[in-house]
N, C-alpha and C. Protein backbone atom coordinates (compact mmCIF):
# COMPACT_ATOMS: atom_id res chain seq x y z
N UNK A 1 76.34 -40.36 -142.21
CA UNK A 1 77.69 -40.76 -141.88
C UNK A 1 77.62 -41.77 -140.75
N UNK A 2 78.32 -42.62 -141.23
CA UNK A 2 78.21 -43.72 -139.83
C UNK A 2 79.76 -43.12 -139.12
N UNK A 3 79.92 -43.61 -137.97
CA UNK A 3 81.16 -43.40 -137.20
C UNK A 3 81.06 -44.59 -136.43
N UNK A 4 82.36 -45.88 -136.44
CA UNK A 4 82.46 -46.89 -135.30
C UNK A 4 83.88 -46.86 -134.75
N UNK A 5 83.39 -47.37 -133.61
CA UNK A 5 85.27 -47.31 -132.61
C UNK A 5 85.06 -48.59 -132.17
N UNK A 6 85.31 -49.70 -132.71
CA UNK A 6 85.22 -50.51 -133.00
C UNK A 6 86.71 -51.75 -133.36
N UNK A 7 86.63 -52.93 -132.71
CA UNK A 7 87.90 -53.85 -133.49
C UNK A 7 87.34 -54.36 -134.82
N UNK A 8 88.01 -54.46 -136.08
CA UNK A 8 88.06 -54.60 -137.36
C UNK A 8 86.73 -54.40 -138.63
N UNK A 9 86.43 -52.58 -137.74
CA UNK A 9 85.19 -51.92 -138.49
C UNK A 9 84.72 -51.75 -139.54
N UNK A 10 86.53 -51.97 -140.30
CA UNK A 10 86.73 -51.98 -141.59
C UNK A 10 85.88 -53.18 -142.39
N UNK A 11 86.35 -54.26 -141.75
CA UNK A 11 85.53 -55.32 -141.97
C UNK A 11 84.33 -55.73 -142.37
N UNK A 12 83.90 -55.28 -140.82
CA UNK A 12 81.94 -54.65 -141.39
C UNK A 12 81.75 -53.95 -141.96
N UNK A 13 81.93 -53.02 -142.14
CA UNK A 13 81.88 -51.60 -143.31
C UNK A 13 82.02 -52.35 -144.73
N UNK A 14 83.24 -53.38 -145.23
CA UNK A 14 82.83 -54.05 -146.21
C UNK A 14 81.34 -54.88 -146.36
N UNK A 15 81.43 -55.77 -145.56
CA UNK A 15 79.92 -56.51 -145.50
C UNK A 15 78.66 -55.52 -145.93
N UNK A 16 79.13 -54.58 -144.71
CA UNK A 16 77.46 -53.94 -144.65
C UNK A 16 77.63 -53.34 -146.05
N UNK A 17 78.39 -52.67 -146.58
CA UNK A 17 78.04 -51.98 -148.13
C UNK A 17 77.96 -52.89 -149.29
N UNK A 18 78.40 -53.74 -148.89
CA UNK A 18 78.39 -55.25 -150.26
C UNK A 18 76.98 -55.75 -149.95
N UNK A 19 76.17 -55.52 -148.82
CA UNK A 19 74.36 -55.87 -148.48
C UNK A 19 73.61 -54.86 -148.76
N UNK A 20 74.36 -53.35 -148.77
CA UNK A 20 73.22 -52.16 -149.06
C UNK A 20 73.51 -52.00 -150.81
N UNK A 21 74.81 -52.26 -151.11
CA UNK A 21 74.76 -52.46 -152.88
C UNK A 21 73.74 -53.67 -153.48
N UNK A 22 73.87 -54.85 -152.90
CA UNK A 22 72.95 -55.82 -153.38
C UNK A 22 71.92 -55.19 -153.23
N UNK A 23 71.30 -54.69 -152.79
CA UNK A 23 69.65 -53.68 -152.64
C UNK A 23 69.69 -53.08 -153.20
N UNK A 24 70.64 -52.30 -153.95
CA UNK A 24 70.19 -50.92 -154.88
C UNK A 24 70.45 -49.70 -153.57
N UNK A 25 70.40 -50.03 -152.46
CA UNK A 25 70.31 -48.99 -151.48
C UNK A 25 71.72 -48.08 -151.71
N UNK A 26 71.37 -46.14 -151.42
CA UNK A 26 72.77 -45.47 -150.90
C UNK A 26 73.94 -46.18 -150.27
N UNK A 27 74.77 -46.02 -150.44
CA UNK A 27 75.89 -45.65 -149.48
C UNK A 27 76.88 -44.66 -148.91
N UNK A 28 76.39 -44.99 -147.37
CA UNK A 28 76.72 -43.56 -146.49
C UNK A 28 78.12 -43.96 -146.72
N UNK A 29 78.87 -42.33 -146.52
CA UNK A 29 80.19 -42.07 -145.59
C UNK A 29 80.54 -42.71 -144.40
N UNK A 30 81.54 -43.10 -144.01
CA UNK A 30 81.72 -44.04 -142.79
C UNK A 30 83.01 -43.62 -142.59
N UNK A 31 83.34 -43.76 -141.03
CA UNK A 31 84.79 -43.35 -140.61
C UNK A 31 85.07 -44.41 -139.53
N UNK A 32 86.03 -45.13 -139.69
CA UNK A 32 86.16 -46.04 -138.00
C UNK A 32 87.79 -45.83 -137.42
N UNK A 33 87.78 -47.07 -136.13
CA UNK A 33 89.19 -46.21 -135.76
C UNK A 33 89.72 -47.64 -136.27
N UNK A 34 89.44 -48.57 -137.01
CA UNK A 34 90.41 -49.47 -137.19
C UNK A 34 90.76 -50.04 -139.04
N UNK A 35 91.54 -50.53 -139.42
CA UNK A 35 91.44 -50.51 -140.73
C UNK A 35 91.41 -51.99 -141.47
N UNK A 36 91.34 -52.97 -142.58
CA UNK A 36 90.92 -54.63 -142.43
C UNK A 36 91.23 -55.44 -141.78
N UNK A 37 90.65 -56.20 -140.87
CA UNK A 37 91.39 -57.22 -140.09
C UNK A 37 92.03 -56.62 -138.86
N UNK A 38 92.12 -55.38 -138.18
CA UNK A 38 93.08 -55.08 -137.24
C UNK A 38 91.78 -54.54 -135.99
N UNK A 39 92.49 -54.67 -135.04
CA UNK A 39 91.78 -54.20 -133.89
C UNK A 39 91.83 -52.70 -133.20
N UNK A 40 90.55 -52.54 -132.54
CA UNK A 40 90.75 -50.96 -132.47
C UNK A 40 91.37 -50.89 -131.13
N UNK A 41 91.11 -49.71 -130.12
CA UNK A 41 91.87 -50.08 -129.04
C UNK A 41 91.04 -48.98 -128.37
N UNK A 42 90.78 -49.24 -126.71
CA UNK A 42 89.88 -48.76 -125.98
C UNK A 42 91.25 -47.75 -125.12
N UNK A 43 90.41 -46.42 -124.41
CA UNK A 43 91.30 -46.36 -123.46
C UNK A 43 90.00 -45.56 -122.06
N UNK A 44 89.94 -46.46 -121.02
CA UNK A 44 88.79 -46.31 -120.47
C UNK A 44 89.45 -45.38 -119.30
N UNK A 45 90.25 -44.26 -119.41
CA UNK A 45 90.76 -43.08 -118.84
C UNK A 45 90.01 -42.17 -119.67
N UNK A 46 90.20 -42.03 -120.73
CA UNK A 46 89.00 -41.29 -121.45
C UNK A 46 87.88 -40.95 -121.40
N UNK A 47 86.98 -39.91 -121.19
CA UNK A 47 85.62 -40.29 -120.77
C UNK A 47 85.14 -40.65 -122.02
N UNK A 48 85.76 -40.75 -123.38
CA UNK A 48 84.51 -41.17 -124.70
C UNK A 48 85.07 -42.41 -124.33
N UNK A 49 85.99 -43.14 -123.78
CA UNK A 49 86.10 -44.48 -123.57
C UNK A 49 87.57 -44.85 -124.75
N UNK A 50 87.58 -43.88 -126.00
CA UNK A 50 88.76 -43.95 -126.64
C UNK A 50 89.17 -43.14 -127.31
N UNK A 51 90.26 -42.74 -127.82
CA UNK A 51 91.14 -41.43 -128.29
C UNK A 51 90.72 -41.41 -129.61
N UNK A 52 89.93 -42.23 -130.09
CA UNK A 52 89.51 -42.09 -131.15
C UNK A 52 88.71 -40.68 -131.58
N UNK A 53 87.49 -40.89 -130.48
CA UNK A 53 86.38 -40.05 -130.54
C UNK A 53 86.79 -38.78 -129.62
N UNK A 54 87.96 -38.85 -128.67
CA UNK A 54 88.22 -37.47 -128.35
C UNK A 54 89.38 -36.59 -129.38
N UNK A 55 89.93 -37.52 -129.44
CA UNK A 55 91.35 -36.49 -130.47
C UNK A 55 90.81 -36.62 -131.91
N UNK A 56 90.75 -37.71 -132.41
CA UNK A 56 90.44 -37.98 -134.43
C UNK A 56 89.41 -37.48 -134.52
N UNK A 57 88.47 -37.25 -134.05
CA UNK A 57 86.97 -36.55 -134.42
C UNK A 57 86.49 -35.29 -133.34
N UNK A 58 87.74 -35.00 -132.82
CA UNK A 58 87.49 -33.76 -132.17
C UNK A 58 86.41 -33.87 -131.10
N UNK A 59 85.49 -34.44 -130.38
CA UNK A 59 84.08 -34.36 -130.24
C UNK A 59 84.14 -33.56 -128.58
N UNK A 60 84.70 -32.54 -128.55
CA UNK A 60 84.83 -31.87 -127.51
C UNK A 60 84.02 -30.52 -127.67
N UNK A 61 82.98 -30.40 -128.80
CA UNK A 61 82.49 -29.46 -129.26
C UNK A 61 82.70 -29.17 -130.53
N UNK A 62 83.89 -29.14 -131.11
CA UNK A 62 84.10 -28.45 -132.58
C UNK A 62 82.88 -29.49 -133.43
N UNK A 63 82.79 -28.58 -134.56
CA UNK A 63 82.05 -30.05 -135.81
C UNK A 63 83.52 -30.49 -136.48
N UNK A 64 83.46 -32.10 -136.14
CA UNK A 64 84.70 -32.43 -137.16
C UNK A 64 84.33 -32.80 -138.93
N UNK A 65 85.33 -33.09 -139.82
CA UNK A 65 85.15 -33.13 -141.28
C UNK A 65 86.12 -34.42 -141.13
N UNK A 66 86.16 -34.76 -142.34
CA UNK A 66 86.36 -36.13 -143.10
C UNK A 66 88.47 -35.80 -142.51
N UNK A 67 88.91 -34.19 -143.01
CA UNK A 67 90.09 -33.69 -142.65
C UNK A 67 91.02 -33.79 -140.93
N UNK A 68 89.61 -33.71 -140.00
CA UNK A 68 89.95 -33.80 -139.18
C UNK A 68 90.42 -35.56 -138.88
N UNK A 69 90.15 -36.16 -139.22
CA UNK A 69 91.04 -37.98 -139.35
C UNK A 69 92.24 -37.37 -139.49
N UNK A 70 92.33 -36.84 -140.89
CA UNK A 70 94.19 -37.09 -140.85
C UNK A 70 95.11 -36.44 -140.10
N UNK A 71 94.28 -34.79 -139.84
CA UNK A 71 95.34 -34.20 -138.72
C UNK A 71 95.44 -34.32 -137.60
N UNK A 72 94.50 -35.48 -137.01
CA UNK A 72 94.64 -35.49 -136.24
C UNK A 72 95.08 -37.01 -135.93
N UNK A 73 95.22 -37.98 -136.47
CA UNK A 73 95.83 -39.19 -136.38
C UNK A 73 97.17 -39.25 -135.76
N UNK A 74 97.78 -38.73 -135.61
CA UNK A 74 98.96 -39.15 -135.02
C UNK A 74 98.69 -38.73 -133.47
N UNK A 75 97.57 -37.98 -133.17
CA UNK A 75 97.37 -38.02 -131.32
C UNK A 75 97.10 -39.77 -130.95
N UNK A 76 96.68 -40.20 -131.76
CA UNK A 76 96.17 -41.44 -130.96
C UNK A 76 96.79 -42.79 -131.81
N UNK A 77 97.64 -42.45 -130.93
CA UNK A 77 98.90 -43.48 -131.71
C UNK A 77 98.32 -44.90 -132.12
N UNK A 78 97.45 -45.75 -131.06
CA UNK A 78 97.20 -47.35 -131.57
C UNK A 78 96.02 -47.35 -132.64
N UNK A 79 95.66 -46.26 -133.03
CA UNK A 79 94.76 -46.08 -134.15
C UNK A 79 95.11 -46.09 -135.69
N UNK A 80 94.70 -46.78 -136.39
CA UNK A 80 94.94 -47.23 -137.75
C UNK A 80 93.35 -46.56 -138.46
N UNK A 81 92.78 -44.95 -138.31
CA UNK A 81 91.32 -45.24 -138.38
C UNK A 81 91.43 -45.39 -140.33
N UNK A 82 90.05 -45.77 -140.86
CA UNK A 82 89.23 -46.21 -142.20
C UNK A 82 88.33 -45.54 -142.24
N UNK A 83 88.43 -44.23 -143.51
CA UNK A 83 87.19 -43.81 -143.92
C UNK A 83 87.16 -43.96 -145.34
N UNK A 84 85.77 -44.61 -145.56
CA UNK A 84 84.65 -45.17 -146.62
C UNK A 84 83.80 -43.51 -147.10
N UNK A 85 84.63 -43.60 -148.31
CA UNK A 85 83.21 -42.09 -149.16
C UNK A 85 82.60 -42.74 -150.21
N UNK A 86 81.53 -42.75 -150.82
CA UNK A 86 80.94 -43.13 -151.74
C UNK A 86 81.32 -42.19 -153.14
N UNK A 87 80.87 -42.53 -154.23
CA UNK A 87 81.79 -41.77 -155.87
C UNK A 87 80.35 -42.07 -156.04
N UNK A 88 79.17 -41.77 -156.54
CA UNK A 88 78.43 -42.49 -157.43
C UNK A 88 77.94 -43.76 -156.54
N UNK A 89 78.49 -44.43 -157.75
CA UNK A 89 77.68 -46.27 -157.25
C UNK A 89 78.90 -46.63 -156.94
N UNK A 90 79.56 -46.09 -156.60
CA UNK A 90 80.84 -46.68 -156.33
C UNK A 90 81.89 -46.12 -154.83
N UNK A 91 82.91 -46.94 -154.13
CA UNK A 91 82.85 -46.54 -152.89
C UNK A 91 84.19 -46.34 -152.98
N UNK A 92 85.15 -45.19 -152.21
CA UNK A 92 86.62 -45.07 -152.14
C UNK A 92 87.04 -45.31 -151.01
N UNK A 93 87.68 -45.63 -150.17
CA UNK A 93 88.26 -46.16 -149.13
C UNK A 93 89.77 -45.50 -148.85
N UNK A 94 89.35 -44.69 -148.25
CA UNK A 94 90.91 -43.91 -147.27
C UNK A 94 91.09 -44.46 -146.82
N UNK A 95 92.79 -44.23 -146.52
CA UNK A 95 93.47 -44.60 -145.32
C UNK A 95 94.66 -44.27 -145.29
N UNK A 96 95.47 -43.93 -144.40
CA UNK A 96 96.62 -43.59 -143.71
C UNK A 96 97.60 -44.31 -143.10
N UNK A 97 98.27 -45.06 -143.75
CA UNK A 97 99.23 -46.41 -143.15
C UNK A 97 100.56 -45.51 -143.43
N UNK A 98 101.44 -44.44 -142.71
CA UNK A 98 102.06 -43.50 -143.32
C UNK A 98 103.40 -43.94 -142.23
N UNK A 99 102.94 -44.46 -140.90
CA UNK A 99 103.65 -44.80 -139.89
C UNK A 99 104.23 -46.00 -139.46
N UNK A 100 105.44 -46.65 -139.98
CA UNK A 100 106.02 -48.00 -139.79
C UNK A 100 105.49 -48.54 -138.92
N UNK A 101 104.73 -48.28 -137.66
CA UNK A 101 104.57 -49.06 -136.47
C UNK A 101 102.90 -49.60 -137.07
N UNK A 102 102.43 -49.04 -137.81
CA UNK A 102 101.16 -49.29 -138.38
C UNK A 102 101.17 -50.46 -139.63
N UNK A 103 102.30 -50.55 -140.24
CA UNK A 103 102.34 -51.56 -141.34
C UNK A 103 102.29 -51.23 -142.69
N UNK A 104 102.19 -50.04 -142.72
CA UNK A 104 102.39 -49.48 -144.62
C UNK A 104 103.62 -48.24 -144.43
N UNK A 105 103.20 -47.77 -145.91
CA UNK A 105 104.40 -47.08 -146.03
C UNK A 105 103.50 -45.40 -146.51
N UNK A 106 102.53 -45.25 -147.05
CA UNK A 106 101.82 -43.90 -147.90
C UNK A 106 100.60 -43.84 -147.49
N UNK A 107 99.86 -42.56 -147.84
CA UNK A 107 98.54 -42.49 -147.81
C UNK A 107 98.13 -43.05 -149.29
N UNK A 108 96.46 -43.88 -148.82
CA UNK A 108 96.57 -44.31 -150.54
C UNK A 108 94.85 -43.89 -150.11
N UNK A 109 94.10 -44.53 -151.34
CA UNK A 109 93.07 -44.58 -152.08
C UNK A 109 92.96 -45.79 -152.40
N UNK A 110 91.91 -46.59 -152.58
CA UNK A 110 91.73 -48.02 -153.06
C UNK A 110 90.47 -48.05 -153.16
């Protein structure tokens, strides 16, 4: 599983799996806090540095799951996060644009 907190991770996460498909290589699971083209957002009051990695992925001890993104997305409001699962040879792309201030309207699949 990769994990980035990162501005437009989504981005790379395309690249890098469109370079590990040209190889024939796996593709990992990936989770970031930002989703195509958009920026992530730091908050250096935090000791992980952003609300990403303390609230969306729990990392205060618990083990988080792919589940813990969505219930916990609305703690960290400037977060739009993108998680990448692999099907096979083939890759699905979550995401959660559910909140007008974010720019969509549903949770989808693509």
């Amino acid at each position: 599983m990769i994990i980035l907190g990162t501005c437009f991770n989504a981005n790379f996460l395309r690249t890098f799996y469109a370079e590990l498909a040209s190889k024939g290589l796996p593709l990992p699971a990936a989770v970031g806090t930002s989703e195509y083209n958009q920026y992530g957002y730091s908050n250096f009051d935090n000791k992980y540095g952003n609300d990403f990695f303390d609230k969306v992925l729990e990392v205060q001890g618990e083990r988080s799951t792919i589940g813990d993104v969505w219930k916990n997305d609305d703690a960290a409001k400037d977060l739009n996060p993108s998680v990448f699962v692999p099907d096979g040879q083939d890759l699905i792309q979550l995401g959660d644009n559910k909140n007008p201030h974010r720019g969509g309207d549903e949770h989808y699949a693509a």
